[in-house]
C-alpha atoms as a PDB file:
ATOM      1  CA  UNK A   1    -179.432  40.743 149.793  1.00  0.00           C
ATOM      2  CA  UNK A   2    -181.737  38.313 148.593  1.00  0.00           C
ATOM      3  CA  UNK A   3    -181.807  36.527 144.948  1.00  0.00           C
ATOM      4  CA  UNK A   4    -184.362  34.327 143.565  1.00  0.00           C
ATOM      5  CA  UNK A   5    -184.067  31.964 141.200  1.00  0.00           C
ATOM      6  CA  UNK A   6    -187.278  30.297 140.077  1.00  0.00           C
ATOM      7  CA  UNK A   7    -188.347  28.404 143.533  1.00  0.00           C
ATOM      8  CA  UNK A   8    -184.930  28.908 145.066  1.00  0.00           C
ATOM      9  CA  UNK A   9    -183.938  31.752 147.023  1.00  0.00           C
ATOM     10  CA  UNK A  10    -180.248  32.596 147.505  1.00  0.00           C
ATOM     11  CA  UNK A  11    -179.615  34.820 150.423  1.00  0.00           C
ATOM     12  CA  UNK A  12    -176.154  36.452 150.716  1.00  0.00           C
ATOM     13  CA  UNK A  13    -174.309  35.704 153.596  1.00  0.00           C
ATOM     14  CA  UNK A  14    -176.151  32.417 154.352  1.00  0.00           C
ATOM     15  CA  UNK A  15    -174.752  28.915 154.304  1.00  0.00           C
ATOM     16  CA  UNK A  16    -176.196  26.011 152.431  1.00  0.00           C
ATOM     17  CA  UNK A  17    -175.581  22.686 151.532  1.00  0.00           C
ATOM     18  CA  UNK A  18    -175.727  20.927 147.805  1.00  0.00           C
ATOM     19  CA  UNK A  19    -177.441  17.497 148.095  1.00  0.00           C
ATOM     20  CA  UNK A  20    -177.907  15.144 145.109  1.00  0.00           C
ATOM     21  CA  UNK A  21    -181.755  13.331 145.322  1.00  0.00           C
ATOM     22  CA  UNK A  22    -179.711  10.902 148.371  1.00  0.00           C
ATOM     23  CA  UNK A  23    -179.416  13.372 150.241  1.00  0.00           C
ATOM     24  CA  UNK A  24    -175.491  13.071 150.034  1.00  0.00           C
ATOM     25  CA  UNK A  25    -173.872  16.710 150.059  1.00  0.00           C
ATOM     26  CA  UNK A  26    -170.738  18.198 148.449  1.00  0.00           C
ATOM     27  CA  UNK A  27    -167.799  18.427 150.199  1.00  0.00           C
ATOM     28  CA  UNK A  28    -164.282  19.332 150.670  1.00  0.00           C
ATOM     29  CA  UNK A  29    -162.458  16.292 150.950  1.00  0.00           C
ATOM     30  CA  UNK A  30    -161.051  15.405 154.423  1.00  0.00           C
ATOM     31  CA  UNK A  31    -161.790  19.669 154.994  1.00  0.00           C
ATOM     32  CA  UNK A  32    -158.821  19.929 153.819  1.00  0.00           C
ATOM     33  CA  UNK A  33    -157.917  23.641 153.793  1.00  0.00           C
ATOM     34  CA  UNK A  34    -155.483  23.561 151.052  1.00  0.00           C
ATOM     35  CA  UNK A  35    -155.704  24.721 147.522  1.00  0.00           C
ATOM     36  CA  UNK A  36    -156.403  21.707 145.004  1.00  0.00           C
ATOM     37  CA  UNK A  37    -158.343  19.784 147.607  1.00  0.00           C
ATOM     38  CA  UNK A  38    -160.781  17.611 146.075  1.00  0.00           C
ATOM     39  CA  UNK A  39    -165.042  18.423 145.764  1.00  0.00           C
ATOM     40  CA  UNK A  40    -166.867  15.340 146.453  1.00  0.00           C
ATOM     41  CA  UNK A  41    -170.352  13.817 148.077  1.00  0.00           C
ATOM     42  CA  UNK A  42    -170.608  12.460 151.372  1.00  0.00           C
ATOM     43  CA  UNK A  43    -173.301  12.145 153.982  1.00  0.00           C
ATOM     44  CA  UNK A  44    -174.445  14.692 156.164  1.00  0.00           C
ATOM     45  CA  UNK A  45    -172.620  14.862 159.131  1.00  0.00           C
ATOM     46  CA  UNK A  46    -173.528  18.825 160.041  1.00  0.00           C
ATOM     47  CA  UNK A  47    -170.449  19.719 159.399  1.00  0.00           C
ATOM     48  CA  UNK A  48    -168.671  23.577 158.043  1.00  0.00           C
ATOM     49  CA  UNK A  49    -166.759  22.146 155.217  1.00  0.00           C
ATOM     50  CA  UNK A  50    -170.023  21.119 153.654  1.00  0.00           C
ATOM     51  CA  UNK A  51    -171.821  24.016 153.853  1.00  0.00           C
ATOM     52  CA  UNK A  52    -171.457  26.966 151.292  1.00  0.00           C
ATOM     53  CA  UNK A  53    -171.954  30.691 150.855  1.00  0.00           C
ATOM     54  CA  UNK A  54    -172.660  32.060 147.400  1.00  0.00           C
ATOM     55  CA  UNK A  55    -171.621  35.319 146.265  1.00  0.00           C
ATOM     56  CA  UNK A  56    -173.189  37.165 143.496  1.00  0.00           C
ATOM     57  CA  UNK A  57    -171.052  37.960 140.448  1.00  0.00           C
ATOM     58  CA  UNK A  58    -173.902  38.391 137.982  1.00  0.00           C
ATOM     59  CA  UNK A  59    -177.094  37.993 137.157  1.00  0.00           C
ATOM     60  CA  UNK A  60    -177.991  33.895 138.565  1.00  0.00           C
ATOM     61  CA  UNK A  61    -174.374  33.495 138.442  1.00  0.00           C
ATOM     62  CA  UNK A  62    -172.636  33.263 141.652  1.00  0.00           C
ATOM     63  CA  UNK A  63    -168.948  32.009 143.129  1.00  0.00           C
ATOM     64  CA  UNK A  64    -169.389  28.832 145.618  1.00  0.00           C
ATOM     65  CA  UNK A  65    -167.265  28.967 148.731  1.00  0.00           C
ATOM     66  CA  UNK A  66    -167.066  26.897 151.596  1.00  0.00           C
ATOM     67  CA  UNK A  67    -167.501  27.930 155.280  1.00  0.00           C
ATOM     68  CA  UNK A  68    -164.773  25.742 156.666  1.00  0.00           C
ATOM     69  CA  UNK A  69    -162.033  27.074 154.044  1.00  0.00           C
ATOM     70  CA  UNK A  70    -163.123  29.916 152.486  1.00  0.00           C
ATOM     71  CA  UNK A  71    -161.994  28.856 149.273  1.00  0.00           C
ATOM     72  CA  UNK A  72    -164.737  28.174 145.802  1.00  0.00           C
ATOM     73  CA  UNK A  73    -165.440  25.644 144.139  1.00  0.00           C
ATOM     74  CA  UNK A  74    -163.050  25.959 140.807  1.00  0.00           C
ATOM     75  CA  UNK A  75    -162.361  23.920 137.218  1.00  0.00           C
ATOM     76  CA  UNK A  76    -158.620  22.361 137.999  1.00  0.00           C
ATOM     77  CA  UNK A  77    -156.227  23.779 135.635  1.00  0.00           C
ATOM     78  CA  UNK A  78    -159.054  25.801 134.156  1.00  0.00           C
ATOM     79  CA  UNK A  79    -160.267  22.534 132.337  1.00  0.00           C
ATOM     80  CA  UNK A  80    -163.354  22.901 129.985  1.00  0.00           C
ATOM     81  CA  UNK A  81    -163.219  19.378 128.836  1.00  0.00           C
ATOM     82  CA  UNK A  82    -165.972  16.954 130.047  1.00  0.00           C
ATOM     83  CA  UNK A  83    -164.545  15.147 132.877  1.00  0.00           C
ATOM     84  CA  UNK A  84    -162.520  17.955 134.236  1.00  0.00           C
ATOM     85  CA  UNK A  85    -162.117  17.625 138.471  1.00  0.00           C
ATOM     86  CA  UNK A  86    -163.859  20.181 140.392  1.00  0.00           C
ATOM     87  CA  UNK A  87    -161.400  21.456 143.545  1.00  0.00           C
ATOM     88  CA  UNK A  88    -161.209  24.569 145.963  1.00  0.00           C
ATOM     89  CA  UNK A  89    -159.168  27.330 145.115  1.00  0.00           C
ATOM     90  CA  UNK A  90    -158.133  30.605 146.583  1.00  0.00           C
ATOM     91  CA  UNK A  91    -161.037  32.757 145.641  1.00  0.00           C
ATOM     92  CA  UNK A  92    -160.569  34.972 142.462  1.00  0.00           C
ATOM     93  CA  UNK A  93    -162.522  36.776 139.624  1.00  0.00           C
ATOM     94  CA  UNK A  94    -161.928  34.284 137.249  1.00  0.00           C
ATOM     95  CA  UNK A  95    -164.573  32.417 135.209  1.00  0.00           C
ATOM     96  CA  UNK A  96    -163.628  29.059 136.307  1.00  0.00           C
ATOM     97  CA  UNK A  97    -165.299  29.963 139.856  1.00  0.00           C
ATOM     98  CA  UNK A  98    -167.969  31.297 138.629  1.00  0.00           C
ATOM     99  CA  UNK A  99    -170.974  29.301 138.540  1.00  0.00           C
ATOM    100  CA  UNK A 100    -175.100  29.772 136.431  1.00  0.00           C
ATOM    101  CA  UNK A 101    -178.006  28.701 138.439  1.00  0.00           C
ATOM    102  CA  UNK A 102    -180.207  27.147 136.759  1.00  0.00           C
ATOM    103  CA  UNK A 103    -183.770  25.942 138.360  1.00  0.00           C
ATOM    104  CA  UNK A 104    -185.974  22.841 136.860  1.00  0.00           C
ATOM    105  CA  UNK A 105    -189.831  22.770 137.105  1.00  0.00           C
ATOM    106  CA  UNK A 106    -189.529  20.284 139.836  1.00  0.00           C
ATOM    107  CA  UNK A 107    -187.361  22.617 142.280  1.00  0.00           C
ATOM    108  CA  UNK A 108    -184.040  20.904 141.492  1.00  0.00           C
ATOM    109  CA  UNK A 109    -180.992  23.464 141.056  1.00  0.00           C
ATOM    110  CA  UNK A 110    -178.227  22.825 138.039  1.00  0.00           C
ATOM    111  CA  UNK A 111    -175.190  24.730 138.108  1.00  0.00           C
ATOM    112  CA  UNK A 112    -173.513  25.581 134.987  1.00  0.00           C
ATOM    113  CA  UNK A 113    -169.786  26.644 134.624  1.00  0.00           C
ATOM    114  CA  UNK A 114    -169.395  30.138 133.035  1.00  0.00           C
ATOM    115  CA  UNK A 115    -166.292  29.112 131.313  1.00  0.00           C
ATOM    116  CA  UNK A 116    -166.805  25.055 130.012  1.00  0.00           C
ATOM    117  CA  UNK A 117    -171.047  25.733 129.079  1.00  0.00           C
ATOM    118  CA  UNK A 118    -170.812  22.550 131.191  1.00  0.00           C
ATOM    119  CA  UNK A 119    -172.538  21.170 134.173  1.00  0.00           C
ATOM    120  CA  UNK A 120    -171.523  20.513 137.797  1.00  0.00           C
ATOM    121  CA  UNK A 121    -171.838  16.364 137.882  1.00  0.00           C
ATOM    122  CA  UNK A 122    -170.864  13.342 139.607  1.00  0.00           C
ATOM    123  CA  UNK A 123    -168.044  10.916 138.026  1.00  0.00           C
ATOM    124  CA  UNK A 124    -169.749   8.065 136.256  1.00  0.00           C
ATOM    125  CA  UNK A 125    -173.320   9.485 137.711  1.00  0.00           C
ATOM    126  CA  UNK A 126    -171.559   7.735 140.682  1.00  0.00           C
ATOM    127  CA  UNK A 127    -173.689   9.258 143.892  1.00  0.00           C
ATOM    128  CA  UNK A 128    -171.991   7.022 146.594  1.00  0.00           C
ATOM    129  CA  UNK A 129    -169.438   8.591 149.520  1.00  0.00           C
ATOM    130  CA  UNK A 130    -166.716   9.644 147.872  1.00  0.00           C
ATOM    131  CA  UNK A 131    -168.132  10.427 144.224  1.00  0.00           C
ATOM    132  CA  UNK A 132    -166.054  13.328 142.354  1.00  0.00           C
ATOM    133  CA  UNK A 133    -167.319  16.219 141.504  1.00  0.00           C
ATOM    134  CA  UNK A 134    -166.643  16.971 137.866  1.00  0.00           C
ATOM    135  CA  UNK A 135    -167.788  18.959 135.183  1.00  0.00           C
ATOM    136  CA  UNK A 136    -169.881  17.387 132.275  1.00  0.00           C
ATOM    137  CA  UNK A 137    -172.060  18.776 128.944  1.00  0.00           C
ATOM    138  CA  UNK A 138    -175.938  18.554 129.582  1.00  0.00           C
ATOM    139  CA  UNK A 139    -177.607  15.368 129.941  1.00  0.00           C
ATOM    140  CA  UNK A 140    -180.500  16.045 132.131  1.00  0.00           C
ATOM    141  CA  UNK A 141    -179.166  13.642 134.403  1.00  0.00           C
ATOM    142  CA  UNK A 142    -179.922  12.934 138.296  1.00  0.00           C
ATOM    143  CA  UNK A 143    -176.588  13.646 138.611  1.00  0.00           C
ATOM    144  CA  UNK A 144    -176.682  17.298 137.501  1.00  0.00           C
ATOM    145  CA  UNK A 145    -179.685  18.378 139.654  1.00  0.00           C
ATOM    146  CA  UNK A 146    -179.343  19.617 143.124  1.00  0.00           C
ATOM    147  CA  UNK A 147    -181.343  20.782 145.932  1.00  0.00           C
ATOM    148  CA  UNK A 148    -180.208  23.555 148.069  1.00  0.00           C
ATOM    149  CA  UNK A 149    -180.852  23.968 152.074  1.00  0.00           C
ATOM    150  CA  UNK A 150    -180.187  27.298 154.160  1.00  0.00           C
ATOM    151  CA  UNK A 151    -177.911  25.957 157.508  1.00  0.00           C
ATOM    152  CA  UNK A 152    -176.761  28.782 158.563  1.00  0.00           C
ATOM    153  CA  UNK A 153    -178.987  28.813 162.067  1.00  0.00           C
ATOM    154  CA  UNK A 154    -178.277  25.371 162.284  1.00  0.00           C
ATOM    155  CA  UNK A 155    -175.133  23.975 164.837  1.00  0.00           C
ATOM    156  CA  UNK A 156    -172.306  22.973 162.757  1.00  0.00           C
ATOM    157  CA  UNK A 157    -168.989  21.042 163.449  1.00  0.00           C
ATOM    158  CA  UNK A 158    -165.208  22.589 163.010  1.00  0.00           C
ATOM    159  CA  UNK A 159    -162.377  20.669 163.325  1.00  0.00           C
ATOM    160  CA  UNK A 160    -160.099  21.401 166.001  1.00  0.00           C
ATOM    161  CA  UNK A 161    -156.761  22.973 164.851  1.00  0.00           C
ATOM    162  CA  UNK A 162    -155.391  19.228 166.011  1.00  0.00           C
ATOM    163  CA  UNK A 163    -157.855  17.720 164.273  1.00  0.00           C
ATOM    164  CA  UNK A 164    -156.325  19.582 160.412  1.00  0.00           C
ATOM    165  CA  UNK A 165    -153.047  19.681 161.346  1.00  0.00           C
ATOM    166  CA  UNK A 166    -153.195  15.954 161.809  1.00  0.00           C
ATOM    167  CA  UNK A 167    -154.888  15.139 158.861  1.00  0.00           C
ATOM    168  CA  UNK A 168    -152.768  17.261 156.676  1.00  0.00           C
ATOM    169  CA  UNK A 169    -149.825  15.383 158.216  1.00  0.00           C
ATOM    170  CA  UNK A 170    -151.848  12.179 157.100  1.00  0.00           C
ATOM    171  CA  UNK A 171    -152.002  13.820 153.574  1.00  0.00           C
ATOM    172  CA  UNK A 172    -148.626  15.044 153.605  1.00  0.00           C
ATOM    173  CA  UNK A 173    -146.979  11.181 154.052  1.00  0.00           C
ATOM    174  CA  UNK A 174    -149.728   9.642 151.931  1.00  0.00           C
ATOM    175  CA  UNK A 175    -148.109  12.469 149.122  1.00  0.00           C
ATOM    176  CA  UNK A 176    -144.430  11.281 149.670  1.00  0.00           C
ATOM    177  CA  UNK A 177    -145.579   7.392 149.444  1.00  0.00           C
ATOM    178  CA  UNK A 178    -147.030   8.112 146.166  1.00  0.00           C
ATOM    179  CA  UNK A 179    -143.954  10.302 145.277  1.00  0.00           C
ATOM    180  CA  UNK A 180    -142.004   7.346 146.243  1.00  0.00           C
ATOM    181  CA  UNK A 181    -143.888   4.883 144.180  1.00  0.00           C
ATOM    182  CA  UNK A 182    -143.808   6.795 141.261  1.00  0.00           C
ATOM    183  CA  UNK A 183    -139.797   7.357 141.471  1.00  0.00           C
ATOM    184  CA  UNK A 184    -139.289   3.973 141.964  1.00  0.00           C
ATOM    185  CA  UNK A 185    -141.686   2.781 138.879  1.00  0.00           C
ATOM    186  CA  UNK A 186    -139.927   5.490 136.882  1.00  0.00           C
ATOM    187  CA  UNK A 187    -136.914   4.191 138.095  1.00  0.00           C
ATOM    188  CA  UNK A 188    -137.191   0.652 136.667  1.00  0.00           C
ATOM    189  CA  UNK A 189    -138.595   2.215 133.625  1.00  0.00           C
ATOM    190  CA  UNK A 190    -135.488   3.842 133.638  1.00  0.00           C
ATOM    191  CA  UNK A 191    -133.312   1.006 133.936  1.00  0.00           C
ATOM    192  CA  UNK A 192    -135.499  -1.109 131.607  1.00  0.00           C
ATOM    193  CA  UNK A 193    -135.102   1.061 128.260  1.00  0.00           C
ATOM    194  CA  UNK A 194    -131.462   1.512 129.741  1.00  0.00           C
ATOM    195  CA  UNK A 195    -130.979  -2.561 129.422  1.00  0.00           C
ATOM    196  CA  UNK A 196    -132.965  -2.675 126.103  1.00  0.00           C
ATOM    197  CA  UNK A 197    -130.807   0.137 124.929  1.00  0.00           C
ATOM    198  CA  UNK A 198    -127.700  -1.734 125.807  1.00  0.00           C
ATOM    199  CA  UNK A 199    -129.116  -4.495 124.090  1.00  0.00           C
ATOM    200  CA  UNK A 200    -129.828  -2.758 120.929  1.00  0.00           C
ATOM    201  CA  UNK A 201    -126.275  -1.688 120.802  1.00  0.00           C
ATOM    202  CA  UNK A 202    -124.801  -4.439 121.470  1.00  0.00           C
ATOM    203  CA  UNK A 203    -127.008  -6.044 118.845  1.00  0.00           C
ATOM    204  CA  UNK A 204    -126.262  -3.414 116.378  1.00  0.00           C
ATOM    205  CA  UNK A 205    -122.321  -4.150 116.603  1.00  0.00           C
ATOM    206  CA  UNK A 206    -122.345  -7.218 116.129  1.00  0.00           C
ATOM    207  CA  UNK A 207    -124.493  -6.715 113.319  1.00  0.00           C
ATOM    208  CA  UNK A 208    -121.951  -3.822 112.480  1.00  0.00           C
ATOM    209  CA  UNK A 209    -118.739  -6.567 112.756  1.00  0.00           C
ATOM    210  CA  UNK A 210    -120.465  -9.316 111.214  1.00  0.00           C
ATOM    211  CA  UNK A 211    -120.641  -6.704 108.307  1.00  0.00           C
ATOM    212  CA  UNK A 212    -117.534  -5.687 107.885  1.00  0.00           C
ATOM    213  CA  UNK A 213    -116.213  -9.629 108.443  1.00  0.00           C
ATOM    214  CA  UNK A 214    -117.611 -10.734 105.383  1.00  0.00           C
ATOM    215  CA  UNK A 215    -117.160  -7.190 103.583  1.00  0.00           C
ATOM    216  CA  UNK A 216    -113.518  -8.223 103.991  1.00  0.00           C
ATOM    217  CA  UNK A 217    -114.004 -11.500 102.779  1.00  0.00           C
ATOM    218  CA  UNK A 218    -115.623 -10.926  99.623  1.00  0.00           C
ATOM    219  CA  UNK A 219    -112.538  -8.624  98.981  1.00  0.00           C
ATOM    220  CA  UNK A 220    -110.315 -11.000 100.058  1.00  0.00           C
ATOM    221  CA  UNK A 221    -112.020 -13.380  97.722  1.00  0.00           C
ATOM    222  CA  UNK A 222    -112.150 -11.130  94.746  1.00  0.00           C
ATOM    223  CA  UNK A 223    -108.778 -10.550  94.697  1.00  0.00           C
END
């Protein structure tokens, strides 16, 4: 089934990638295959977890999945704020995967987020490797216009199954550093109101004795 949107045509079952005016596609990060895994640009390299299939949920509005993972393109938490993270998610009917194609006279696409009213973007109109994909309110930037291109005859790299589970080992450590770092940082914070507290108290009965000391005195005096 075919769709057209102004100049572009959206064929189901097709692949595609999403370039900003560089030529830099979206991605999944590191094709990872997990849920959560970050949406961001990077150049072309031909690969599946750059490409993506849309499938029609309405009229110009379409979920975004990619070929490697079979997961869409979703709002994290079901943000609507501006600056909310873009990530893959297990593919669902809900509105935060469900995406408004928009054309502009000059043949760019924009996609808009059925459930923010807010535009696919790049992170501080960042469009280096790496740049987040994010959801922001309508600027008419560069950063919010995208060109589409049909790949699906075209060769396209897969990871070996070596290849993912060694890189989701990679993530898996990098995850339990972080954890790490951030028990030990809460630890000292910890420790740090726990010495302040001790401090306080000790502060506050001696404040307490001193009291009482010359509460006794003045008695002792009046008397």
């Amino acid at each position: 089934m075919k769709k057209k949107t102004s100049e572009t045509v959206i064929t189901e079952g097709r692949f595609y990638t999403i370039a900003s005016s560089n030529g830099r596609v979206l991605e999944v990060a590191n094709y990872n295959p997990e849920p959560g895994a970050a949406i961001q640009l990077w150049d072309y390299a031909g690969a599946e977890w750059q490409q993506w299939t849309f499938i029609p949920v309405g009229t110009d509005i379409y979920r975004i999945c990619n070929r490697f993972t079979g997961k869409a393109v979703d709002l994290c938490l079901s943000g609507t704020a501006d600056g909310t993270w873009l990530h893959q998610w297990e593919p669902n009917t809900g509105k935060s995967q469900q995406w408004k194609l928009e054309t502009t006279p000059d043949g760019y696409v924009r996609f808009r987020s059925v459930l923010a009213d807010k535009y696919l973007d790049l992170y501080q109109a960042f469009s280096g490797n790496g740049a987040r994909a994010q959801i922001w309110s309508d600027n008419e930037g560069g950063n919010q216009r995208w060109l589409l291109r049909d790949v699906t005859d075209k060769n396209a790299i897969r990871p070996s199954e070596a290849q993912v589970e060694k890189k989701l080992k990679e993530q898996v450590e990098q995850a339990a550093k972080e954890a790490k770092k951030a028990a030990k940082k809460e630890t000292k914070t910890v420790k740090k109101a726990a010495k302040s507290t001790t401090k306080t108290t000790k502060s506050a009965k001696s404040t307490a004795a001193k009291t009482v000391k010359t509460t006794a005195k003045k008695k002792a005096e009046e008397k």
